[in-house]
N, C-alpha and C. Protein backbone atom coordinates (compact mmCIF):
# COMPACT_ATOMS: atom_id res chain seq x y z
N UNK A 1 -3.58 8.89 -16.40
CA UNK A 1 -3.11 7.83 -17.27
C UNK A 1 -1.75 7.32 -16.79
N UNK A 2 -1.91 5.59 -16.77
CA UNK A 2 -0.42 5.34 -16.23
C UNK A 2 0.60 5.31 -17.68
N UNK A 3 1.84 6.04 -17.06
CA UNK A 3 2.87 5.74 -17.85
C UNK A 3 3.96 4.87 -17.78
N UNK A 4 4.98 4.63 -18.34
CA UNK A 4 5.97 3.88 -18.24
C UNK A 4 7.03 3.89 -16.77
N UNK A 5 7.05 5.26 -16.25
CA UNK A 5 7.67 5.94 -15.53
C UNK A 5 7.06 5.78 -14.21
N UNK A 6 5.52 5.25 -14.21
CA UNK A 6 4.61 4.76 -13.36
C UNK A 6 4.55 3.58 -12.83
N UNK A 7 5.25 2.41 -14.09
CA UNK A 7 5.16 1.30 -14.11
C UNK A 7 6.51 1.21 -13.29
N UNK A 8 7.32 1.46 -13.25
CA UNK A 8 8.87 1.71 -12.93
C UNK A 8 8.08 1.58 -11.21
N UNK A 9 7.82 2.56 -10.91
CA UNK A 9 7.89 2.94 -9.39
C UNK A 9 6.43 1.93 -8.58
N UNK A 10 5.77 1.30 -9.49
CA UNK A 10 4.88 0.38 -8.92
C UNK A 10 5.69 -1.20 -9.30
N UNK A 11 6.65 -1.36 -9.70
CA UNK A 11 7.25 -2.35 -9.48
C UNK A 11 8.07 -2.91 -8.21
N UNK A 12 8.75 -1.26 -7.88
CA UNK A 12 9.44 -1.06 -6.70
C UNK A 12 8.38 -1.63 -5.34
N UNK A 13 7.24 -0.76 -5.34
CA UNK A 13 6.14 -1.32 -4.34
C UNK A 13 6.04 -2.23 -4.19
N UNK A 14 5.87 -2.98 -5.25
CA UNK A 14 5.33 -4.61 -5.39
C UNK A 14 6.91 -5.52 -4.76
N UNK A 15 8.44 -5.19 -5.17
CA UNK A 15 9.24 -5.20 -4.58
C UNK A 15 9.09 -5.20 -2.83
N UNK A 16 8.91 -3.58 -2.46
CA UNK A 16 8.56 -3.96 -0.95
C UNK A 16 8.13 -4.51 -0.45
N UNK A 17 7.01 -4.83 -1.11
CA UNK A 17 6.06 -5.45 -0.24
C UNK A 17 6.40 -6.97 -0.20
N UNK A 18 7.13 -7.78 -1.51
CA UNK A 18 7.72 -8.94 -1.06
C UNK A 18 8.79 -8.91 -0.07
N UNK A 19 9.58 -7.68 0.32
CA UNK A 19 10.32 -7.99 1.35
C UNK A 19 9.50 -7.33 2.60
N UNK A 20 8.42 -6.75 2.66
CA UNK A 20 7.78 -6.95 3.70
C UNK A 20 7.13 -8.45 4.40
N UNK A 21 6.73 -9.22 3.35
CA UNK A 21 6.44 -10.46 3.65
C UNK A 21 8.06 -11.69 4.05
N UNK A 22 9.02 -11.34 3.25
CA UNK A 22 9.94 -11.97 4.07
C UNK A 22 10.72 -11.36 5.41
N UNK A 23 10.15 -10.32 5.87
CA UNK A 23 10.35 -10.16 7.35
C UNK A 23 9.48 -10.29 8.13
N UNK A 24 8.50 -10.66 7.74
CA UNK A 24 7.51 -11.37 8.79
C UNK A 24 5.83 -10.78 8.80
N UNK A 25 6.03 -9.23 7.71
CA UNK A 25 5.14 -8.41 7.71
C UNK A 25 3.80 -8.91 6.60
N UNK A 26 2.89 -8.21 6.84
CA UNK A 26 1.84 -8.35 5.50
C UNK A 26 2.41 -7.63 4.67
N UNK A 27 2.36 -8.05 3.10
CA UNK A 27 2.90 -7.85 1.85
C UNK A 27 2.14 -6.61 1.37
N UNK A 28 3.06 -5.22 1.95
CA UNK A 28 2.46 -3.88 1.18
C UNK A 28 3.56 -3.33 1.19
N UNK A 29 3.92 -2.64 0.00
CA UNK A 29 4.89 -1.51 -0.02
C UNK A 29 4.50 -0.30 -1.08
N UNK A 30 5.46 0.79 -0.07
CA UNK A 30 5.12 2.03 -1.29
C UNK A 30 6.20 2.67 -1.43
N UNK A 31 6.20 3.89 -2.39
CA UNK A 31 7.09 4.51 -2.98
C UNK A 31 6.53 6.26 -3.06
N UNK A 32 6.76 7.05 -2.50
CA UNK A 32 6.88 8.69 -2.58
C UNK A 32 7.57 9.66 -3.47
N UNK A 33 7.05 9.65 -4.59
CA UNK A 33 8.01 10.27 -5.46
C UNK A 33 7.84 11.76 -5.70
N UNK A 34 8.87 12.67 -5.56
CA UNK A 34 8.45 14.36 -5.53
C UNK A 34 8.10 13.96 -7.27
N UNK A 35 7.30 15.56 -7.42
CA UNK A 35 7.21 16.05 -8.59
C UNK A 35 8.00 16.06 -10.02
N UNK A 36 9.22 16.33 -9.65
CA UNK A 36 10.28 16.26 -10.45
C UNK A 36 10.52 14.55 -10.71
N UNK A 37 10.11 13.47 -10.04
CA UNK A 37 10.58 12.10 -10.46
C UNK A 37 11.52 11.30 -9.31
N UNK A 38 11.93 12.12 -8.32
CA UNK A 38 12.81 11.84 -7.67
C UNK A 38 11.79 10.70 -6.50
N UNK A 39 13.00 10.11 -6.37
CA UNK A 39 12.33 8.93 -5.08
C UNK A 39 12.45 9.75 -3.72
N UNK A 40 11.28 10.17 -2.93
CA UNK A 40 11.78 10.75 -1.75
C UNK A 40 12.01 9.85 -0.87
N UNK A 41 10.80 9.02 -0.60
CA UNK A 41 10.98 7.43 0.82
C UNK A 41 10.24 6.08 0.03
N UNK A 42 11.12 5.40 0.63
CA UNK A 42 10.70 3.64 0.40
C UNK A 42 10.34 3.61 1.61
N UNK A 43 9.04 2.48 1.66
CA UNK A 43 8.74 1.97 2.67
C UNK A 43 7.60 0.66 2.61
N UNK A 44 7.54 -0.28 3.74
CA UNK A 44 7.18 -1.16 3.41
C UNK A 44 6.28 -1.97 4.45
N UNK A 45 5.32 -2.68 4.74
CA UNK A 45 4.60 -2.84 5.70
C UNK A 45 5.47 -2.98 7.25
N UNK A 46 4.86 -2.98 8.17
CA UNK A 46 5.49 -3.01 9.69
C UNK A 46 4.99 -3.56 10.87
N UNK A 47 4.06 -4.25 10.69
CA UNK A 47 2.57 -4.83 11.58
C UNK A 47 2.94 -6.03 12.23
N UNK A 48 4.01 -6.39 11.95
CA UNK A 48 4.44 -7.80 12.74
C UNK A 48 4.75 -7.30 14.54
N UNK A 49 5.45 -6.37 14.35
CA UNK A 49 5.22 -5.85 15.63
C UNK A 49 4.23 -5.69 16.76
N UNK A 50 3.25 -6.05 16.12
CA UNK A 50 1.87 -6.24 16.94
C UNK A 50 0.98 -4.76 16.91
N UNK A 51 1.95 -3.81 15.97
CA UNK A 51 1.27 -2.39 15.95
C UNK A 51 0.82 -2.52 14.39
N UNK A 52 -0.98 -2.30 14.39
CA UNK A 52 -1.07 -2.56 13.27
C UNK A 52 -1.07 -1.13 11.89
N UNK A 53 -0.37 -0.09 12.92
CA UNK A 53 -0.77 1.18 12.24
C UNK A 53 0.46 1.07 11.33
N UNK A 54 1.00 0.47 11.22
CA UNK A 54 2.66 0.69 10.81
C UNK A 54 2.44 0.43 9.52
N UNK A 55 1.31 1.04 8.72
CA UNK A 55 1.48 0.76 7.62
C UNK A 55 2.20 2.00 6.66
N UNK A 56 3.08 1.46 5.33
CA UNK A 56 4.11 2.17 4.61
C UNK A 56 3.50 3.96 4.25
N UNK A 57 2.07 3.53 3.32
CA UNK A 57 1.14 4.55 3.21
C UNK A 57 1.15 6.06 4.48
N UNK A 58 1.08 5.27 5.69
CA UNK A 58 0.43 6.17 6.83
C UNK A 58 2.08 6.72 6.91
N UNK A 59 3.51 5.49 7.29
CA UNK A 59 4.84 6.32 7.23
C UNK A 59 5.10 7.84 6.54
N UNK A 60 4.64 7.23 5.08
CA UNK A 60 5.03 8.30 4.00
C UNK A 60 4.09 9.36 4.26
N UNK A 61 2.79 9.30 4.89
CA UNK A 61 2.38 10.85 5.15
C UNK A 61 2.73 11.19 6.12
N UNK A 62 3.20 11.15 7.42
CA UNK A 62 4.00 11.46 8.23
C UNK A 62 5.17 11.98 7.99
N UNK A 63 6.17 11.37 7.03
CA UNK A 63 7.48 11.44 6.90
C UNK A 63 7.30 12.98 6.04
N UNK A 64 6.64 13.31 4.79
CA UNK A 64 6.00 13.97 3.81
C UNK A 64 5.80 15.34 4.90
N UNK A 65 4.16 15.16 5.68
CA UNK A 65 4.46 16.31 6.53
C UNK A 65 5.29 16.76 7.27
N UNK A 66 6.14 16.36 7.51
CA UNK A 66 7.24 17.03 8.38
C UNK A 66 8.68 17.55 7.72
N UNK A 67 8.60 16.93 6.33
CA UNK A 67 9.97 17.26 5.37
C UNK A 67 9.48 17.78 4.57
N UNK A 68 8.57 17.82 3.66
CA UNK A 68 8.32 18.49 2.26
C UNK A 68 7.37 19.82 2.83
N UNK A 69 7.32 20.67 1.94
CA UNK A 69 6.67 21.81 1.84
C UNK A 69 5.05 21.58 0.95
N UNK A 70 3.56 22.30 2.10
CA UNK A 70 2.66 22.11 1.06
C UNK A 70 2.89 21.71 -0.44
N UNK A 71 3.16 22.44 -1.25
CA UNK A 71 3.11 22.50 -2.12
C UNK A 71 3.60 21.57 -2.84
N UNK A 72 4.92 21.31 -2.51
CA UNK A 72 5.89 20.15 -2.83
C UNK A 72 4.94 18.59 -2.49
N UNK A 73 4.04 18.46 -1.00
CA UNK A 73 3.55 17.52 -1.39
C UNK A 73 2.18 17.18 -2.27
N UNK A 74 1.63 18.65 -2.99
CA UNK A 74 0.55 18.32 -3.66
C UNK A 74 1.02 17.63 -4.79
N UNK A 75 1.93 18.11 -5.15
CA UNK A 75 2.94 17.50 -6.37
C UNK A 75 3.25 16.33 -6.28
N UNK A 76 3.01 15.79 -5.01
CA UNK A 76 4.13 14.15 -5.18
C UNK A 76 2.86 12.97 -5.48
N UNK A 77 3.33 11.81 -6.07
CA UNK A 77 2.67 10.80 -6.19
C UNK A 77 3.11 9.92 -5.30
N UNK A 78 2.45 8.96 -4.37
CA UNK A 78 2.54 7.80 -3.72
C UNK A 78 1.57 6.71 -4.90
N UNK A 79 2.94 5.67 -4.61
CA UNK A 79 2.59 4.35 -5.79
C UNK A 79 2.72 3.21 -4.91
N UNK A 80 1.42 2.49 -4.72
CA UNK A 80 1.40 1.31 -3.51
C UNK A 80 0.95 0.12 -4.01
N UNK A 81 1.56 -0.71 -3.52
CA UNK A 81 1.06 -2.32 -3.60
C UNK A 81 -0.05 -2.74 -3.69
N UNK A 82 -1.10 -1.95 -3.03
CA UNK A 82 -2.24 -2.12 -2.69
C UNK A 82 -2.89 -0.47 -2.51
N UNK A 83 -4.05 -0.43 -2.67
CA UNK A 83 -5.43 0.72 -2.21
C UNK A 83 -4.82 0.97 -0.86
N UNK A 84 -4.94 1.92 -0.71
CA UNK A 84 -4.55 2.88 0.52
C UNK A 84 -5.92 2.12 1.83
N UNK A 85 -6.13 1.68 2.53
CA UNK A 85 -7.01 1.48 4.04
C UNK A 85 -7.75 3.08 3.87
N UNK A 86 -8.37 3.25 4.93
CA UNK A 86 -9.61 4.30 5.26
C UNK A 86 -8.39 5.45 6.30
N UNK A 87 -7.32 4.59 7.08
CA UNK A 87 -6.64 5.00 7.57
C UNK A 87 -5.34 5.93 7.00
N UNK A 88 -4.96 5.22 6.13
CA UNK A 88 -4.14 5.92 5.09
C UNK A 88 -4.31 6.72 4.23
N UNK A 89 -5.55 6.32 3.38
CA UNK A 89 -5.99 7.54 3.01
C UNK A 89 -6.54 8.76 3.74
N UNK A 90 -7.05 8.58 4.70
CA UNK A 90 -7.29 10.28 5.42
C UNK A 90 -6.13 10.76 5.45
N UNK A 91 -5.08 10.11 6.44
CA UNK A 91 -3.51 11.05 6.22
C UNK A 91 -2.96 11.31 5.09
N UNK A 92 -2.99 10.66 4.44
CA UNK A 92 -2.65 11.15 2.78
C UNK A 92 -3.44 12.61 2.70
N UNK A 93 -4.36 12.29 2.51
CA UNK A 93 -5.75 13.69 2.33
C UNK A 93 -5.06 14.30 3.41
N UNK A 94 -5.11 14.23 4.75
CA UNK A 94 -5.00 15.51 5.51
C UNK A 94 -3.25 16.12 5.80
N UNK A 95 -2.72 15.30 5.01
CA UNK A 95 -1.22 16.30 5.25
C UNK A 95 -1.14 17.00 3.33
N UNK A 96 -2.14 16.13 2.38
CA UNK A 96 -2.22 17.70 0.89
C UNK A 96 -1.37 16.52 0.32
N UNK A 97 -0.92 15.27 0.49
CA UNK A 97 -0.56 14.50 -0.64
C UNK A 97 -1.18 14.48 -2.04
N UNK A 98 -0.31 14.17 -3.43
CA UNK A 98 -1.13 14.27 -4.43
C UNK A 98 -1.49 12.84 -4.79
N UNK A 99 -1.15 13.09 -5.88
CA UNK A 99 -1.59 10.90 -6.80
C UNK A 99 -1.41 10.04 -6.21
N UNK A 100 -2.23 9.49 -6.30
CA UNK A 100 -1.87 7.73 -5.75
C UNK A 100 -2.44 7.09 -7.12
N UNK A 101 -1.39 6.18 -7.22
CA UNK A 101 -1.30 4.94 -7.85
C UNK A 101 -0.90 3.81 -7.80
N UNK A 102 -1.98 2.68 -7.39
CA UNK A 102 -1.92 1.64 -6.82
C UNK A 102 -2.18 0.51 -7.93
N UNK A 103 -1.74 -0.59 -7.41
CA UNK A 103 -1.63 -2.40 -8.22
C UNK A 103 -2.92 -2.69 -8.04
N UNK A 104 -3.67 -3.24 -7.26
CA UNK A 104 -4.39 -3.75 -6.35
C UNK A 104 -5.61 -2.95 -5.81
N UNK A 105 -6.87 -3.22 -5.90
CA UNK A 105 -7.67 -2.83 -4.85
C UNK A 105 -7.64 -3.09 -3.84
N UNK A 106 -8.32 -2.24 -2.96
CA UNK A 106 -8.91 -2.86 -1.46
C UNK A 106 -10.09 -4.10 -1.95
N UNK A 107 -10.87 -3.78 -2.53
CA UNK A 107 -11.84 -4.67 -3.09
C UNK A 107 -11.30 -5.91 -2.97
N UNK A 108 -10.17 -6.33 -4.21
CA UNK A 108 -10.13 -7.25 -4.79
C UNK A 108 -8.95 -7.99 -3.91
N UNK A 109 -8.50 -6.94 -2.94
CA UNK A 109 -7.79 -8.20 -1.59
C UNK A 109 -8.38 -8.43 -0.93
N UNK A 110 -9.56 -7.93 -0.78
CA UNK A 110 -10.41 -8.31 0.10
C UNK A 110 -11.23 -9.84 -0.52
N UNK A 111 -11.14 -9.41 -1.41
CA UNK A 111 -11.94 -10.78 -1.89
C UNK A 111 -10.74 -12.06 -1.79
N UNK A 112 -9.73 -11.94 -2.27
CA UNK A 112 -8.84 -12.92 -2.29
C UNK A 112 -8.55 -13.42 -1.09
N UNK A 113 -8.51 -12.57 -0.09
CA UNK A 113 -8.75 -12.93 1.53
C UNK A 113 -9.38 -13.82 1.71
N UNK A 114 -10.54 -13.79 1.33
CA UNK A 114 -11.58 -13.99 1.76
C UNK A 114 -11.75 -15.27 1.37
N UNK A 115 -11.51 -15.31 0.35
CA UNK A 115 -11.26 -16.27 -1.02
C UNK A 115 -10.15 -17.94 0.12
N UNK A 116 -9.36 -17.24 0.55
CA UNK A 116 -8.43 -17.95 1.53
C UNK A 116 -8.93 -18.05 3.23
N UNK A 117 -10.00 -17.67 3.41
CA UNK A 117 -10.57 -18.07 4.39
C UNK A 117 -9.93 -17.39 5.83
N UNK A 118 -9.14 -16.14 5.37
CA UNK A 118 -8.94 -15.23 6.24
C UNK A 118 -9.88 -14.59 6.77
N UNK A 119 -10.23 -14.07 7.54
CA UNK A 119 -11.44 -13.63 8.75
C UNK A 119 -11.18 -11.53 8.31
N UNK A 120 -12.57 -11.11 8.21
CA UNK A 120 -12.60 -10.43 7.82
C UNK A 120 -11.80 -9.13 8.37
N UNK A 121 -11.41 -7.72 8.23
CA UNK A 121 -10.51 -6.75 8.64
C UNK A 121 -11.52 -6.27 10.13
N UNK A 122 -11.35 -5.89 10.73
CA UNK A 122 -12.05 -4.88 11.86
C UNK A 122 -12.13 -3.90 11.49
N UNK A 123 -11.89 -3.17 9.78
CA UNK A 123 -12.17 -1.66 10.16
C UNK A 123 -12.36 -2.23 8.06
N UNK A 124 -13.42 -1.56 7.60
CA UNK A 124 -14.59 -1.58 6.45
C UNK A 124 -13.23 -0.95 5.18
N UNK A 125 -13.00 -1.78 4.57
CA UNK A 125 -11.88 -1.51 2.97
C UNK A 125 -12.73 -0.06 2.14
N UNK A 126 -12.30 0.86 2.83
CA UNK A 126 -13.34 2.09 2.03
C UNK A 126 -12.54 1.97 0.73
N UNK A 127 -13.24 2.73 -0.61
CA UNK A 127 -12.18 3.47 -1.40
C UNK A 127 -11.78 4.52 -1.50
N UNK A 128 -10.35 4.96 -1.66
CA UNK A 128 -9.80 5.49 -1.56
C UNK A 128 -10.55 7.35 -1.97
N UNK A 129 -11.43 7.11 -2.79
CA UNK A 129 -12.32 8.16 -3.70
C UNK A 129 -13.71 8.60 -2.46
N UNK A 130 -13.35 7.58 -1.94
CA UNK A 130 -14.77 7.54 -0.39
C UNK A 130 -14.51 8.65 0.64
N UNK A 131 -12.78 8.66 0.99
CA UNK A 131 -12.07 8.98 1.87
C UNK A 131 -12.06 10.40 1.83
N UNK A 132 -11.39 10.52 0.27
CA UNK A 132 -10.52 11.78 0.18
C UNK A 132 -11.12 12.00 -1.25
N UNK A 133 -12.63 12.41 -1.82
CA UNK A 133 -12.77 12.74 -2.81
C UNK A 133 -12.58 13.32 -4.10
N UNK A 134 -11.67 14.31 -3.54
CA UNK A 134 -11.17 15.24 -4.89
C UNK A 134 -9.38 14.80 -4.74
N UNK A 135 -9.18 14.14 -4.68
CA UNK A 135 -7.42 13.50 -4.93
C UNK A 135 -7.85 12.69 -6.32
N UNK A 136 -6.84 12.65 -6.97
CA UNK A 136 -6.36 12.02 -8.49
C UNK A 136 -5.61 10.42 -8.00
N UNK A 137 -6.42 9.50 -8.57
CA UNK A 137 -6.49 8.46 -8.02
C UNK A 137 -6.26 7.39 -8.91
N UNK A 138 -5.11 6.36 -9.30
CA UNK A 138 -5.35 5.55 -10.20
C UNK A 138 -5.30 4.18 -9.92
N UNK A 139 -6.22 3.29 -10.39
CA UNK A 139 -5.61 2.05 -10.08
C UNK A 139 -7.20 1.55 -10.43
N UNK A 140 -7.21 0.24 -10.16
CA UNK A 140 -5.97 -0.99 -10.08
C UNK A 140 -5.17 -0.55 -11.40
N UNK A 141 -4.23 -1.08 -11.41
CA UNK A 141 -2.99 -0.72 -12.66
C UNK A 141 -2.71 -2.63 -12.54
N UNK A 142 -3.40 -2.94 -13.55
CA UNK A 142 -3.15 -4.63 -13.91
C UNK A 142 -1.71 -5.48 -13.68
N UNK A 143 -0.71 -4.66 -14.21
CA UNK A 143 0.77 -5.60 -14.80
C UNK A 143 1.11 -5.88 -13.50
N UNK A 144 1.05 -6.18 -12.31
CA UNK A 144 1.79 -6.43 -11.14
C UNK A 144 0.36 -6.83 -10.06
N UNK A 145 -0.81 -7.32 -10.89
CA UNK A 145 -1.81 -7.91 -9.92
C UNK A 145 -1.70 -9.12 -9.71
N UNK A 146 -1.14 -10.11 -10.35
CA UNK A 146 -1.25 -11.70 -10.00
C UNK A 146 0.51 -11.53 -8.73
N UNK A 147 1.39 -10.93 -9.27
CA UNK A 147 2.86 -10.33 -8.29
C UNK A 147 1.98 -10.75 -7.29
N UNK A 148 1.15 -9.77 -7.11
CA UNK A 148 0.33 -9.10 -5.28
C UNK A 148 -0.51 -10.43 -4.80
N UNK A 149 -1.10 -10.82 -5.85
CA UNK A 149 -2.05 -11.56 -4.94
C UNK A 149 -1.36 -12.94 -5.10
N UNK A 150 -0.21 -13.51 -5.35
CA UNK A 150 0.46 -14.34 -5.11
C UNK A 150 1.45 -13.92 -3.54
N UNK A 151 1.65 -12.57 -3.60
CA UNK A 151 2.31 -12.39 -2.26
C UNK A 151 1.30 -12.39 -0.76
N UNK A 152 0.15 -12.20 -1.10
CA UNK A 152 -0.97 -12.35 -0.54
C UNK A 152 -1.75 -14.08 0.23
N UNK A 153 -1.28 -14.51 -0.99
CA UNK A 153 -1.30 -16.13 -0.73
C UNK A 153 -0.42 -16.98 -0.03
N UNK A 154 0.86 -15.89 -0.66
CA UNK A 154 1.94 -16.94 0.46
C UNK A 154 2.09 -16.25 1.95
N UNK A 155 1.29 -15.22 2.14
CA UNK A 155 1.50 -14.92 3.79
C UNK A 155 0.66 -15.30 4.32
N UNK A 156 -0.66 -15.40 3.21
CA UNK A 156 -1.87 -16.52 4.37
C UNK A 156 -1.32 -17.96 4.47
N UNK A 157 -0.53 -18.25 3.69
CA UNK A 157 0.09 -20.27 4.13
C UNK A 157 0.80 -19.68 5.04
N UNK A 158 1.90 -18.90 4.98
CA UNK A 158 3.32 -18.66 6.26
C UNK A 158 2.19 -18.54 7.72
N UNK A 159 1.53 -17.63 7.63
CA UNK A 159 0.56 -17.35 8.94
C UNK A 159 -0.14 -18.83 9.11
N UNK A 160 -0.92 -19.39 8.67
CA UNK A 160 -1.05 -20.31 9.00
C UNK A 160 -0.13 -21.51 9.09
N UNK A 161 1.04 -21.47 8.67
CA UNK A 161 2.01 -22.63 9.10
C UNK A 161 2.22 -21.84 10.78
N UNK A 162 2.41 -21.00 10.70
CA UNK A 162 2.93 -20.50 11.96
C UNK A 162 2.17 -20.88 13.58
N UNK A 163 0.99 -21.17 12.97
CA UNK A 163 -0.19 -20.89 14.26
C UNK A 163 -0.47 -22.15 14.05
N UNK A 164 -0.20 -23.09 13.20
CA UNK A 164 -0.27 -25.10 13.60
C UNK A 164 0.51 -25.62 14.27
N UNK A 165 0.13 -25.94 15.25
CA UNK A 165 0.65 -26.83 16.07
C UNK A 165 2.11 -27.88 15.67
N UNK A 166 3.09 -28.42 15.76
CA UNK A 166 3.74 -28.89 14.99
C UNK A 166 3.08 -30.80 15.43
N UNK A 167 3.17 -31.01 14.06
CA UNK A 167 2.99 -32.75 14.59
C UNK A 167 3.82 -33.61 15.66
């Protein structure tokens, strides 16, 4: 069940991920919070670079396995802009991350994509429950879905201003 304290740290995401889109990135961000409430890492999409792994999700399980202790990360919640990829969620699952709680489906950006005449992903929007079955999983979490898919809209116009030709 989302709480207030939930809503707090999926605002922050939705935050990143608009300043992922004003640095040039696709609009995703997340937030790692230990057990106790504490913010461990911000992070926020990275794909402009031409590396498309650089997503915030995959950071924070990386960053997670190498600083926190098992245990410490079964305890933590990651709160994202969006549904974790097929990619993110396995590392989540395979470094013992706990909750995720996300704004957004994979589904339903996918549709809005789509919706905008963006060309489909190269790798299949699993869910997150597909991936990593027995993880505690919440979302979509409504109050910050039109946020997302308005940040969603304005990086498909920026991308396409970018790649027109100028008159």
């Amino acid at each position: 069940m989302v709480k207030n304290q939930d809503l707090q740290f999926l605002r922050r995401s939705v935050e990143l991920a608009a300043e992922a889109l004003e640095a040039g990135d696709d609009p995703f961000g997340s937030v790692l919070v230990a057990g106790n409430g504490n913010v461990l890492l911000e992070d926020r999409n990275r794909v402009g670079s031409g590396d498309r792994t650089r997503h915030p999700e995959f950071e924070i399980a990386r960053w997670a396995a190498a600083n926190m202790t098992p245990e410490a990360r079964a305890e933590a919640t990651v709160y994202t802009s969006t549904e974790h990829c097929p990619m993110c969620a396995a590392a989540h699952g395979w470094v013992g991350l706990g909750r995720i709680v996300y704004v957004n489906s994979a589904e339903q950006v996918t549709t809005w994509l789509s919706e905008l005449g963006v060309p489909a992903s190269p790798v299949r929007p699993l869910p997150i429950r597909e991936i990593v079955p027995h993880l505690v999983v919440e979302g979509p979490v409504s109050d910050f879905a039109e946020q997302v898919r308005d940040l969603h809209r304005r990086s498909t116009m920026l991308r396409r201003r970018l790649q027109s030709p100028c008159p």
